[in-house]
N, C-alpha and C. Protein backbone atom coordinates (compact mmCIF):
# COMPACT_ATOMS: atom_id res chain seq x y z
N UNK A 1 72.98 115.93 -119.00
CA UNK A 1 74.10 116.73 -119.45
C UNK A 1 73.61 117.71 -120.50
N UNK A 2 73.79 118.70 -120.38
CA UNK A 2 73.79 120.01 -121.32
C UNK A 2 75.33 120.64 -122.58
N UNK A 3 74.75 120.59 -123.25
CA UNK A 3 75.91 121.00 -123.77
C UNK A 3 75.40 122.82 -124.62
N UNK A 4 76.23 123.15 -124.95
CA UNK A 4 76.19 124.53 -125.32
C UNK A 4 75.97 124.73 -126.86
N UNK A 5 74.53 124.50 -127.08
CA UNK A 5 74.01 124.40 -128.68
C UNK A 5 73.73 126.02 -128.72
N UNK A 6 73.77 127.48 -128.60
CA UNK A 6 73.29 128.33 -128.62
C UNK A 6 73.58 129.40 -127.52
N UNK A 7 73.55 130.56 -127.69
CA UNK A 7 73.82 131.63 -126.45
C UNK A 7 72.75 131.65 -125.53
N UNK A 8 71.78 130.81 -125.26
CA UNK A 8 70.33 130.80 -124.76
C UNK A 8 70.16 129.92 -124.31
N UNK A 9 71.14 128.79 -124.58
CA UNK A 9 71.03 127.59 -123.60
C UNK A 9 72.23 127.06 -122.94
N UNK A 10 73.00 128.55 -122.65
CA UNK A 10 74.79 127.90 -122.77
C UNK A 10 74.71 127.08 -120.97
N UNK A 11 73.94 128.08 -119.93
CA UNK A 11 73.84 127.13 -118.82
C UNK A 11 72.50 126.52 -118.50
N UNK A 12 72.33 124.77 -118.08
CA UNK A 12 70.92 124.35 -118.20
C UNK A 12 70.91 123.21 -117.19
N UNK A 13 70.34 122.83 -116.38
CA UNK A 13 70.00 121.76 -115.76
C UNK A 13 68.97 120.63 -116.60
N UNK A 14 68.84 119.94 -115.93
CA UNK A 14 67.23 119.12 -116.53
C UNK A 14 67.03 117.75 -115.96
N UNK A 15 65.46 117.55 -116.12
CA UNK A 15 64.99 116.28 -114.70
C UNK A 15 63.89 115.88 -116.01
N UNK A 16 64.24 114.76 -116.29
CA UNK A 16 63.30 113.55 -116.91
C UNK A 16 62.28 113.01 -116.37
N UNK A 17 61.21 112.67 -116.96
CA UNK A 17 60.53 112.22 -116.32
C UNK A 17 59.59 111.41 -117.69
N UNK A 18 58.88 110.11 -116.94
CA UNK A 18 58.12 109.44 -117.98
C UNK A 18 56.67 108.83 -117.58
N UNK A 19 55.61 108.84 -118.23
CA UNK A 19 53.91 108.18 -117.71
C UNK A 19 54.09 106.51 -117.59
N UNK A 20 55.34 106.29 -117.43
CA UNK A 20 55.11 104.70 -117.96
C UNK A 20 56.44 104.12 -117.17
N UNK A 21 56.14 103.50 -115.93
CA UNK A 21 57.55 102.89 -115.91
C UNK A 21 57.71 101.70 -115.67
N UNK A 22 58.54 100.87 -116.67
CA UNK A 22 58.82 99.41 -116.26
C UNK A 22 60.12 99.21 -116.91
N UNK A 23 60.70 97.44 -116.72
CA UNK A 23 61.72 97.47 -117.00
C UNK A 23 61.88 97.79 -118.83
N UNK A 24 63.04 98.48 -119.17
CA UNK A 24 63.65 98.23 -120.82
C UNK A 24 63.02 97.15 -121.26
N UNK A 25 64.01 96.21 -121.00
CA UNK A 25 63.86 95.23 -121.39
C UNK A 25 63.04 94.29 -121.68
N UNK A 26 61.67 94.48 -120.73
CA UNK A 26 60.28 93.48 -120.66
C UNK A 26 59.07 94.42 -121.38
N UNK A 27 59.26 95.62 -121.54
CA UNK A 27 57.63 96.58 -121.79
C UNK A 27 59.01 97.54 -122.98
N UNK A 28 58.19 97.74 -124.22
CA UNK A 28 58.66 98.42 -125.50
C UNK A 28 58.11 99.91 -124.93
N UNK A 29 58.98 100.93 -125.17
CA UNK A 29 58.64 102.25 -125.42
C UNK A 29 57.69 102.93 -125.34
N UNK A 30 56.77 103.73 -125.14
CA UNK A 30 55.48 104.39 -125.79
C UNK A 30 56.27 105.95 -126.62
N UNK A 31 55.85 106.44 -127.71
CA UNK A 31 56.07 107.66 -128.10
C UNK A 31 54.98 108.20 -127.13
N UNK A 32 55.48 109.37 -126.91
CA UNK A 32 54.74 110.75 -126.66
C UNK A 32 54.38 110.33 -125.28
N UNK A 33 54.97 109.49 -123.95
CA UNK A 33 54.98 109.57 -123.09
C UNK A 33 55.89 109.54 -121.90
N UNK A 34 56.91 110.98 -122.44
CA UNK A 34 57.79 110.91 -121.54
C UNK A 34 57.67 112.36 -121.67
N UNK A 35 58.58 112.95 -120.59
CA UNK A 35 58.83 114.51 -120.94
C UNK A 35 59.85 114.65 -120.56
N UNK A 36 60.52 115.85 -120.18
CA UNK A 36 61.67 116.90 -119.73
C UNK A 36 61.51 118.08 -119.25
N UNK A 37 62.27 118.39 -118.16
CA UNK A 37 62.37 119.85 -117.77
C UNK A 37 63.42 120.27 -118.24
N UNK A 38 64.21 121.71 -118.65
CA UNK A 38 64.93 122.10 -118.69
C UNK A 38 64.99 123.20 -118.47
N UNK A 39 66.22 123.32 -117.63
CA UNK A 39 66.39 124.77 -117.32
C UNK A 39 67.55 125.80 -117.52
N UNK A 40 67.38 126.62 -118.24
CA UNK A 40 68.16 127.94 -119.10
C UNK A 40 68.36 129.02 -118.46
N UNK A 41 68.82 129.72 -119.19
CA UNK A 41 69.24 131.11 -118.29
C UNK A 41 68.42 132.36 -118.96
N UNK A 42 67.93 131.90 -120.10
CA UNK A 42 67.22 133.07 -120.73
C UNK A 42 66.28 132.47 -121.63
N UNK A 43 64.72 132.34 -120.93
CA UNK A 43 63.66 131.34 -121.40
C UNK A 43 63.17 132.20 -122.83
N UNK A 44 63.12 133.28 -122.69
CA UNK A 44 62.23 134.76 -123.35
C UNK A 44 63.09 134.15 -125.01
N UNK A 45 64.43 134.61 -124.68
CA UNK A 45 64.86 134.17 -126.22
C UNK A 45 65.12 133.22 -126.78
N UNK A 46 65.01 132.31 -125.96
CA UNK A 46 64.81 130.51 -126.13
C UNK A 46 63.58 130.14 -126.94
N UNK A 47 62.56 130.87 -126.73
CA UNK A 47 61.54 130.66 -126.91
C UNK A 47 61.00 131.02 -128.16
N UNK A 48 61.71 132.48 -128.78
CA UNK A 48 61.97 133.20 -129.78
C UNK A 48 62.83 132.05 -130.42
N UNK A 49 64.08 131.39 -130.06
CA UNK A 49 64.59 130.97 -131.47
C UNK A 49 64.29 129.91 -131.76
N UNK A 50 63.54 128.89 -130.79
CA UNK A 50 62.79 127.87 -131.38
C UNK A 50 61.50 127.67 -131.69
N UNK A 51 60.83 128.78 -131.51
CA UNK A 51 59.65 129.17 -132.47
C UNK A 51 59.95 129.64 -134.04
N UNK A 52 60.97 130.73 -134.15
CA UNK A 52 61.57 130.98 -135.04
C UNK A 52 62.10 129.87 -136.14
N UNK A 53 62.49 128.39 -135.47
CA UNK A 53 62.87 127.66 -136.19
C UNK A 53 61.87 126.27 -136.84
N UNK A 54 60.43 126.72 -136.28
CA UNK A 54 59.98 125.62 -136.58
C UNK A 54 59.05 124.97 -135.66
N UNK A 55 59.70 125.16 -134.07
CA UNK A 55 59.23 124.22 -132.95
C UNK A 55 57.56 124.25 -132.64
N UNK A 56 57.46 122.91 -132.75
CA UNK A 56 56.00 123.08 -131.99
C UNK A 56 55.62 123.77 -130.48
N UNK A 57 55.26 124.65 -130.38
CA UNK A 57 55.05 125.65 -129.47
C UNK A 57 53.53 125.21 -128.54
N UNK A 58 53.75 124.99 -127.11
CA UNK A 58 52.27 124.74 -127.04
C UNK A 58 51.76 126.09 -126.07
N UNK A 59 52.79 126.95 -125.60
CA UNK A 59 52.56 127.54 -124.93
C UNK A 59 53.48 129.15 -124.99
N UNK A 60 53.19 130.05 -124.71
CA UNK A 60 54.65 130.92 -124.36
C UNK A 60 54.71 131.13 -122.69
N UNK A 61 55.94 131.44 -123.45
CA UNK A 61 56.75 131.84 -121.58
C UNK A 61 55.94 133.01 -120.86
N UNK A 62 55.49 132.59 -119.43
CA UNK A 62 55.22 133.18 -118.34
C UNK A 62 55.32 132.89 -116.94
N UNK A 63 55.03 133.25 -115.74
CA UNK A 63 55.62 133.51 -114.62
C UNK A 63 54.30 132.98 -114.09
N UNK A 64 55.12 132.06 -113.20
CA UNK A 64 54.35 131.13 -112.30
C UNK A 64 54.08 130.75 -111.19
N UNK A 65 52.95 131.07 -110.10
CA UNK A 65 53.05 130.68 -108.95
C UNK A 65 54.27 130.16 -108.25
N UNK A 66 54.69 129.19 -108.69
CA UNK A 66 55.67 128.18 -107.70
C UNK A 66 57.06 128.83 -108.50
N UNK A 67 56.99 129.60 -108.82
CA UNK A 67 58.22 130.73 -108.63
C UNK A 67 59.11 130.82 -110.18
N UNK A 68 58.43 129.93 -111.39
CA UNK A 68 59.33 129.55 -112.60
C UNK A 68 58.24 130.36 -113.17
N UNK A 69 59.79 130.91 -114.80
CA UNK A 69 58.61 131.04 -116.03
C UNK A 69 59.41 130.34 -117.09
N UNK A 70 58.16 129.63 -117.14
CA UNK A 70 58.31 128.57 -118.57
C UNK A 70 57.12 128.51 -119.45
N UNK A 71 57.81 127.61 -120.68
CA UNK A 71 56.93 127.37 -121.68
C UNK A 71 57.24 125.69 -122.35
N UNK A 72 56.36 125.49 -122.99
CA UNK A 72 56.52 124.14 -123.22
C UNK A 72 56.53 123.87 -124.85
N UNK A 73 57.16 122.80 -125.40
CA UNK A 73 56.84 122.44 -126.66
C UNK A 73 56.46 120.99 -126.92
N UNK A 74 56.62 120.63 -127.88
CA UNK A 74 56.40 118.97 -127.98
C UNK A 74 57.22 118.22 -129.18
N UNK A 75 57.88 117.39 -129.05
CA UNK A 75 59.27 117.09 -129.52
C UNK A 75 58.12 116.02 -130.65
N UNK A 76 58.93 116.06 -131.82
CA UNK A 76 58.08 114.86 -133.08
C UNK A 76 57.18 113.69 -132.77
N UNK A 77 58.01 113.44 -131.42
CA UNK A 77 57.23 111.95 -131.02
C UNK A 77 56.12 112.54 -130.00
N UNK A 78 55.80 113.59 -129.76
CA UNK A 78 54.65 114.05 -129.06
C UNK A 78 54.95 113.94 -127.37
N UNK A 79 56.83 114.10 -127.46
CA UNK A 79 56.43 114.27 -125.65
C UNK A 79 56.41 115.22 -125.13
N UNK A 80 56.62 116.19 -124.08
CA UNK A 80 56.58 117.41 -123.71
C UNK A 80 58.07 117.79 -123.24
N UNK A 81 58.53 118.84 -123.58
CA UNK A 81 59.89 119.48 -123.44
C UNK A 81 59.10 120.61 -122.12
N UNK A 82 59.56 121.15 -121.21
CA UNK A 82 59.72 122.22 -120.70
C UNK A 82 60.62 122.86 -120.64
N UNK A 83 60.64 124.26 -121.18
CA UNK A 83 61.81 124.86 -120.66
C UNK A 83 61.39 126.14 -119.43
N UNK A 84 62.47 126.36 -118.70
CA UNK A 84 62.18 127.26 -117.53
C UNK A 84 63.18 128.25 -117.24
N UNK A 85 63.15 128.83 -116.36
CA UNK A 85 64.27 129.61 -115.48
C UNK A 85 63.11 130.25 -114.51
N UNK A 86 64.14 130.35 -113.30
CA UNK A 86 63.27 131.20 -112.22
C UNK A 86 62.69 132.52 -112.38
N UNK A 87 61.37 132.89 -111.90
CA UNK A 87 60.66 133.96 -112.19
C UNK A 87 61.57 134.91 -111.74
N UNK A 88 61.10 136.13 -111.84
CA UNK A 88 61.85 137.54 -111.24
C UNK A 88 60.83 138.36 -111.32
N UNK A 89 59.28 137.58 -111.43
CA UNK A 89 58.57 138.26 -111.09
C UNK A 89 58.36 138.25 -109.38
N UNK A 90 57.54 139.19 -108.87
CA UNK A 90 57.89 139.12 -107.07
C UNK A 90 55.97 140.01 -107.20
């Protein structure tokens, strides 16, 4: 679920994903091995206001073979955020 923190992320999808899977309940957590995709409608100034604010930045936004341009950061606990939207490069 997305909710509308900003004019840059007002519409967003997103697909979780983690290096580690077992049950909750039997295997504890790892930091820094899970990630996220997310996807925005306007990566360019997304990218601008959470650089602007601080964010660990590992990459900037560009246009990608398999048709996305994204960039990535890494959230305190060291996992990987992606954010995206479809290229419009051709």
């Amino acid at each position: 679920m997305c909710s509308r923190a900003s004019p840059t992320t007002a519409t967003c999808s997103a697909f979780a994903w983690s290096s580690r899977t077992a049950s909750p309940s039997s295997t504890p957590a790892w930091s820094g091995h899970g990630g996220i995709n997310i996807f925005v409608t306007e990566v360019d100034a997304l990218y601008q206001e959470l650089k602007s604010r601080g964010a660990r930045t590992l990459n900037e936004p560009r246009d990608y073979p398999y048709g996305m341009r994204d960039f990535n950061v890494q959230d305190l606990d060291g996992n990987d955020l992606c954010f995206g939207m479809e290229s419009t490069a051709r």
